[in-house]
C-alpha atoms as a PDB file:
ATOM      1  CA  UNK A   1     124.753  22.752  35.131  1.00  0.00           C
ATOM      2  CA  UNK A   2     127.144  25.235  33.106  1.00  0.00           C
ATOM      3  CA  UNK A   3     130.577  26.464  34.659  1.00  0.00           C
ATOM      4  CA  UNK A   4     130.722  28.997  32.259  1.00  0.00           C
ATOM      5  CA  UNK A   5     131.600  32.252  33.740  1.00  0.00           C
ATOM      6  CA  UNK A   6     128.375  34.554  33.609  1.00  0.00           C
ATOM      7  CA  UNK A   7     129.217  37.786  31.980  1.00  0.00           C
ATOM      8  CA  UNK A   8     129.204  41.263  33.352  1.00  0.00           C
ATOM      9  CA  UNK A   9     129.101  43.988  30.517  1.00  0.00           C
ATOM     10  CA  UNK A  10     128.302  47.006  33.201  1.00  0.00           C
ATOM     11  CA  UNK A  11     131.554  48.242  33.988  1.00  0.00           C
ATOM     12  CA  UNK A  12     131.460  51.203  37.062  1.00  0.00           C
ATOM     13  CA  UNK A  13     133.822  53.720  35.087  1.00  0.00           C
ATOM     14  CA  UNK A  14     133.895  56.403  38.725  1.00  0.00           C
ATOM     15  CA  UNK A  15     137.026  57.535  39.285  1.00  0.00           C
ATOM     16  CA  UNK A  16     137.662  58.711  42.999  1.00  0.00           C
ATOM     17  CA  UNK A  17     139.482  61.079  44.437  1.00  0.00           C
ATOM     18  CA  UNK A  18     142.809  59.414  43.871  1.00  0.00           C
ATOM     19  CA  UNK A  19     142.573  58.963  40.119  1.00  0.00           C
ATOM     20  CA  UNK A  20     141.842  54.978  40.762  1.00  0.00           C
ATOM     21  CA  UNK A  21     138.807  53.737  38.538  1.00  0.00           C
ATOM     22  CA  UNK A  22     136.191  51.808  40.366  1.00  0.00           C
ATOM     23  CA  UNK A  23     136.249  49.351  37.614  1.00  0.00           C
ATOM     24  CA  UNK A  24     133.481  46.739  39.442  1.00  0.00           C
ATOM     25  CA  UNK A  25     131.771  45.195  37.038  1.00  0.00           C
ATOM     26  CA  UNK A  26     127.686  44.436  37.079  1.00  0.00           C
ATOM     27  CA  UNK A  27     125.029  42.008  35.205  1.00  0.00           C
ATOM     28  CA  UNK A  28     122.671  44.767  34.246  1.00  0.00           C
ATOM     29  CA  UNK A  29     122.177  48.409  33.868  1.00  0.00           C
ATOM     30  CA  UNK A  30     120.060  48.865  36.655  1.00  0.00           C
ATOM     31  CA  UNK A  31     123.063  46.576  39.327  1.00  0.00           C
ATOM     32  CA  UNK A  32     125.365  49.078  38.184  1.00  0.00           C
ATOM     33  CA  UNK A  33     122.734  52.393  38.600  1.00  0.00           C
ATOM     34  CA  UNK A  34     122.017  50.954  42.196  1.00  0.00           C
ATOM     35  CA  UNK A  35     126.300  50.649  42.712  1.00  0.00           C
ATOM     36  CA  UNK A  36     126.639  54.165  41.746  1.00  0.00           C
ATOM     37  CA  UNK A  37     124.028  55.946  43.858  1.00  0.00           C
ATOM     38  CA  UNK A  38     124.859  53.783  46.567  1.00  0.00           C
ATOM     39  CA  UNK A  39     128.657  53.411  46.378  1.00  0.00           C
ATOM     40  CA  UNK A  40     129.753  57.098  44.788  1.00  0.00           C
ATOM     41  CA  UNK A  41     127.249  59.127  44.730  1.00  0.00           C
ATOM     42  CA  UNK A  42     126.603  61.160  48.120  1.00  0.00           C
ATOM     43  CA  UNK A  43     122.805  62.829  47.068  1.00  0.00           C
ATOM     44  CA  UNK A  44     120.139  61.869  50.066  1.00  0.00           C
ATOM     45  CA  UNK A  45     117.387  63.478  48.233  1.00  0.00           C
ATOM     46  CA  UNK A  46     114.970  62.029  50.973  1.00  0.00           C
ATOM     47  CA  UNK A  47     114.366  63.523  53.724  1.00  0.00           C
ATOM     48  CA  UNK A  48     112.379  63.198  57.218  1.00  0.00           C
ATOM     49  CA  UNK A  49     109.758  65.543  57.841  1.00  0.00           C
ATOM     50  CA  UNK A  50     110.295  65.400  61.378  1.00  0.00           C
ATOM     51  CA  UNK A  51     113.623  65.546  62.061  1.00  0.00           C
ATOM     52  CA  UNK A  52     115.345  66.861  58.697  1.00  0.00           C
ATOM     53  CA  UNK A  53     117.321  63.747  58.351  1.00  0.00           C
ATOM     54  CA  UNK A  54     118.482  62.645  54.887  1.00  0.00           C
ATOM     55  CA  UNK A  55     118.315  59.294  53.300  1.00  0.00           C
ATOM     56  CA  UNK A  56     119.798  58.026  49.866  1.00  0.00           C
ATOM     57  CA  UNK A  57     116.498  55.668  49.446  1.00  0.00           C
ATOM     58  CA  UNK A  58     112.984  55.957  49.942  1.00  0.00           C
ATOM     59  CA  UNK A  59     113.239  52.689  51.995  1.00  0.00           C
ATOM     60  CA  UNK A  60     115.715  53.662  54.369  1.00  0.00           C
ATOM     61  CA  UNK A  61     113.461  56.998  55.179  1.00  0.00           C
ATOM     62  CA  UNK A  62     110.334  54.716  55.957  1.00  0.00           C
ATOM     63  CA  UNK A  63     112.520  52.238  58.091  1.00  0.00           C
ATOM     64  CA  UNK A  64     113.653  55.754  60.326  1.00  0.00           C
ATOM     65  CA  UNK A  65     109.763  56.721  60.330  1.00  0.00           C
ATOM     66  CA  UNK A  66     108.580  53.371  61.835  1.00  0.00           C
ATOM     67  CA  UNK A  67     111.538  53.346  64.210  1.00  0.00           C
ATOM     68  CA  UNK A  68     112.059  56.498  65.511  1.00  0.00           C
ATOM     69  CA  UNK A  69     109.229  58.697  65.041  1.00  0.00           C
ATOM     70  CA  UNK A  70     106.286  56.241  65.266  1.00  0.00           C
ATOM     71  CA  UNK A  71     107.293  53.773  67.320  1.00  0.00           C
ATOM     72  CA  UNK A  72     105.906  50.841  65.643  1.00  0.00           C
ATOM     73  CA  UNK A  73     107.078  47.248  66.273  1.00  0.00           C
ATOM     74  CA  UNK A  74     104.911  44.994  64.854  1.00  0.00           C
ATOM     75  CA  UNK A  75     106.842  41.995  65.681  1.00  0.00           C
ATOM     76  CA  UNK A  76     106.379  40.987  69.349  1.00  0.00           C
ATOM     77  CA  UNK A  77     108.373  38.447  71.291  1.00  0.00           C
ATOM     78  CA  UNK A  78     106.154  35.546  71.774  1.00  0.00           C
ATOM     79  CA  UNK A  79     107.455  34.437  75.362  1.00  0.00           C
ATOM     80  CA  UNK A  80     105.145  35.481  77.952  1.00  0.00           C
ATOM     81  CA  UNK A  81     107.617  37.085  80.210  1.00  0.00           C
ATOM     82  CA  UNK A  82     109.464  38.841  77.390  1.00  0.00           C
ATOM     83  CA  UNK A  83     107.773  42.422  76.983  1.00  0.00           C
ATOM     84  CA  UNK A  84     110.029  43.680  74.249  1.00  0.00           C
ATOM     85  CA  UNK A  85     108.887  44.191  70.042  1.00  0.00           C
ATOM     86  CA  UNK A  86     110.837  44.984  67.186  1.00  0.00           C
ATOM     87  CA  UNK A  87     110.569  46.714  63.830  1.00  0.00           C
ATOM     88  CA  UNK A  88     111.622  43.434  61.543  1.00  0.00           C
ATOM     89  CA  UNK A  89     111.000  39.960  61.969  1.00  0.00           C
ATOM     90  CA  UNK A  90     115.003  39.574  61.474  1.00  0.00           C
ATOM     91  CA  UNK A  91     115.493  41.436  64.404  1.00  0.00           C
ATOM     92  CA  UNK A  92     112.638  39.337  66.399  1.00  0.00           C
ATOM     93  CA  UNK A  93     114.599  36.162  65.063  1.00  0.00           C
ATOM     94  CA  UNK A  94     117.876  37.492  66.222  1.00  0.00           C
ATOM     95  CA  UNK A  95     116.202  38.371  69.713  1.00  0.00           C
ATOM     96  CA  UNK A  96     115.012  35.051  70.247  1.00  0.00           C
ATOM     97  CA  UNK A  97     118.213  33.298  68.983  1.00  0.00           C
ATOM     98  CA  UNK A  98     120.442  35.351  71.302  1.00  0.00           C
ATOM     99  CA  UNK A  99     122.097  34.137  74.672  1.00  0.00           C
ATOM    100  CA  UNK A 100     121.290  37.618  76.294  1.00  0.00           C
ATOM    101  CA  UNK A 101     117.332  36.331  75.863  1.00  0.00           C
ATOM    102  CA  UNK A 102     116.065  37.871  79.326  1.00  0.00           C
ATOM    103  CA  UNK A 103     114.785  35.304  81.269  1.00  0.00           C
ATOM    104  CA  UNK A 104     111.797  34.882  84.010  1.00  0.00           C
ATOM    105  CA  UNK A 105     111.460  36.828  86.371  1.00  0.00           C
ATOM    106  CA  UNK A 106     113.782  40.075  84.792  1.00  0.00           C
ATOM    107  CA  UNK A 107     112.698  43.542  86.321  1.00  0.00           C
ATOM    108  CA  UNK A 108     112.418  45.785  83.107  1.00  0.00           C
ATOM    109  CA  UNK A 109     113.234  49.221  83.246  1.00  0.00           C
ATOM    110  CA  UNK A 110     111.419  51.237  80.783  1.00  0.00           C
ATOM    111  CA  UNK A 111     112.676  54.672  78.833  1.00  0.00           C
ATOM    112  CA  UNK A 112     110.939  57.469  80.303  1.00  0.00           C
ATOM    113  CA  UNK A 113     109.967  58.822  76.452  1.00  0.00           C
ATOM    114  CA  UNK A 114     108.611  55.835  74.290  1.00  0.00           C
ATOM    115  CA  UNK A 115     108.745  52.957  77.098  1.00  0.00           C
ATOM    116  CA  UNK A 116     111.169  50.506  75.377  1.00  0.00           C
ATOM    117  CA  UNK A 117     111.868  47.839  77.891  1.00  0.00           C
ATOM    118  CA  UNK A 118     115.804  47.231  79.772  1.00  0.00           C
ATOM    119  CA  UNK A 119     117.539  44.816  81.817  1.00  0.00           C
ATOM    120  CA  UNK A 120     119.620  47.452  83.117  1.00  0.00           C
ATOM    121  CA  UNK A 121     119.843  51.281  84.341  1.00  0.00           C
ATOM    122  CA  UNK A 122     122.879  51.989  81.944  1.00  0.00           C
ATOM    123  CA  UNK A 123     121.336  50.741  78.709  1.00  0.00           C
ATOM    124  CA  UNK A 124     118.081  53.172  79.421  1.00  0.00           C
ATOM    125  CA  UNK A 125     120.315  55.649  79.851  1.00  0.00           C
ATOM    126  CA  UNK A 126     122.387  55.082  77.034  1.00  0.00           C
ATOM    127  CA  UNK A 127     119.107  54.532  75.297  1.00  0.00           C
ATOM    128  CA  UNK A 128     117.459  57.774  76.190  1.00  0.00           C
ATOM    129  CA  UNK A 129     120.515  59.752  75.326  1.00  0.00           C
ATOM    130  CA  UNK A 130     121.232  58.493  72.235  1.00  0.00           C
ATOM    131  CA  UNK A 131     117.640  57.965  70.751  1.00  0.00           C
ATOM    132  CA  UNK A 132     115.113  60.005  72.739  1.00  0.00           C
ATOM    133  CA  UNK A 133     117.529  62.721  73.092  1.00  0.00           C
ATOM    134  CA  UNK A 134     116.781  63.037  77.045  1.00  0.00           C
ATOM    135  CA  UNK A 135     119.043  63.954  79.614  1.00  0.00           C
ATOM    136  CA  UNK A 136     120.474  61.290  81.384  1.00  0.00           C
ATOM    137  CA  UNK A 137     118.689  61.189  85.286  1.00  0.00           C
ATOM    138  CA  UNK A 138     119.905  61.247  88.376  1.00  0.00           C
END
């Protein structure tokens, strides 16, 4: 196996608002195209057609579709007295692995707008607030 150091040739040449060059360099053209938009450039030419939002990539827009507009969570939690589903299977995996796994025997409390399942009365109504833009309830 070589130790050689592998060479970068893309060199970011941005220079902020400070006068300091970025100077990060890259592998390939396209590493140092995906720095730029990402890292200095502030266009979010996509946009939601529900909500106006703007998004730098096309993949960020569908991820806010899915979990805001549509609702979908494809990845259910397999234990049977777990009623909650998520938009990745990371996010499944980090459910399952997590010590605040709700156990048997949990009374849910469910948002009043898309039915997301709580352990608690604050979280829905941090939930609802934040996401389903409702008022909190009495």
């Amino acid at each position: 196996m070589s130790t050689a150091k592998m060479t970068k040739p893309y060199q970011c040449n941005f220079i902020d608002e400070d006068g300091k060059v970025c100077g990060q360099s890259f592998r390939d053209k396209w590493d140092l195209n995906r720095h730029t938009k990402g890292r200095h450039n502030n266009e979010r030419n996509y946009t939601c057609e529900e909500c106006d939002e703007t998004f730098k990539y096309p993949a960020n827009l569908a991820k806010h579709v899915k979990s805001v507009h549509t609702m979908e969570r494809p990845f259910p939690c397999p234990e049977e007295h777990c009623p909650m589903a998520f938009l990745t299977n990371s996010a499944l995996l980090d459910h399952l692995g997590s010590s605040s796994h709700p156990q048997p025997g949990v009374k849910w409390i469910k948002c009043r707008q898309c039915f997301e399942p709580f352990e608690t009365m604050y979280a829905r109504k941090k939930h609802e607030v934040r996401f389903c833009e409702l008022r909190p309830s009495a």
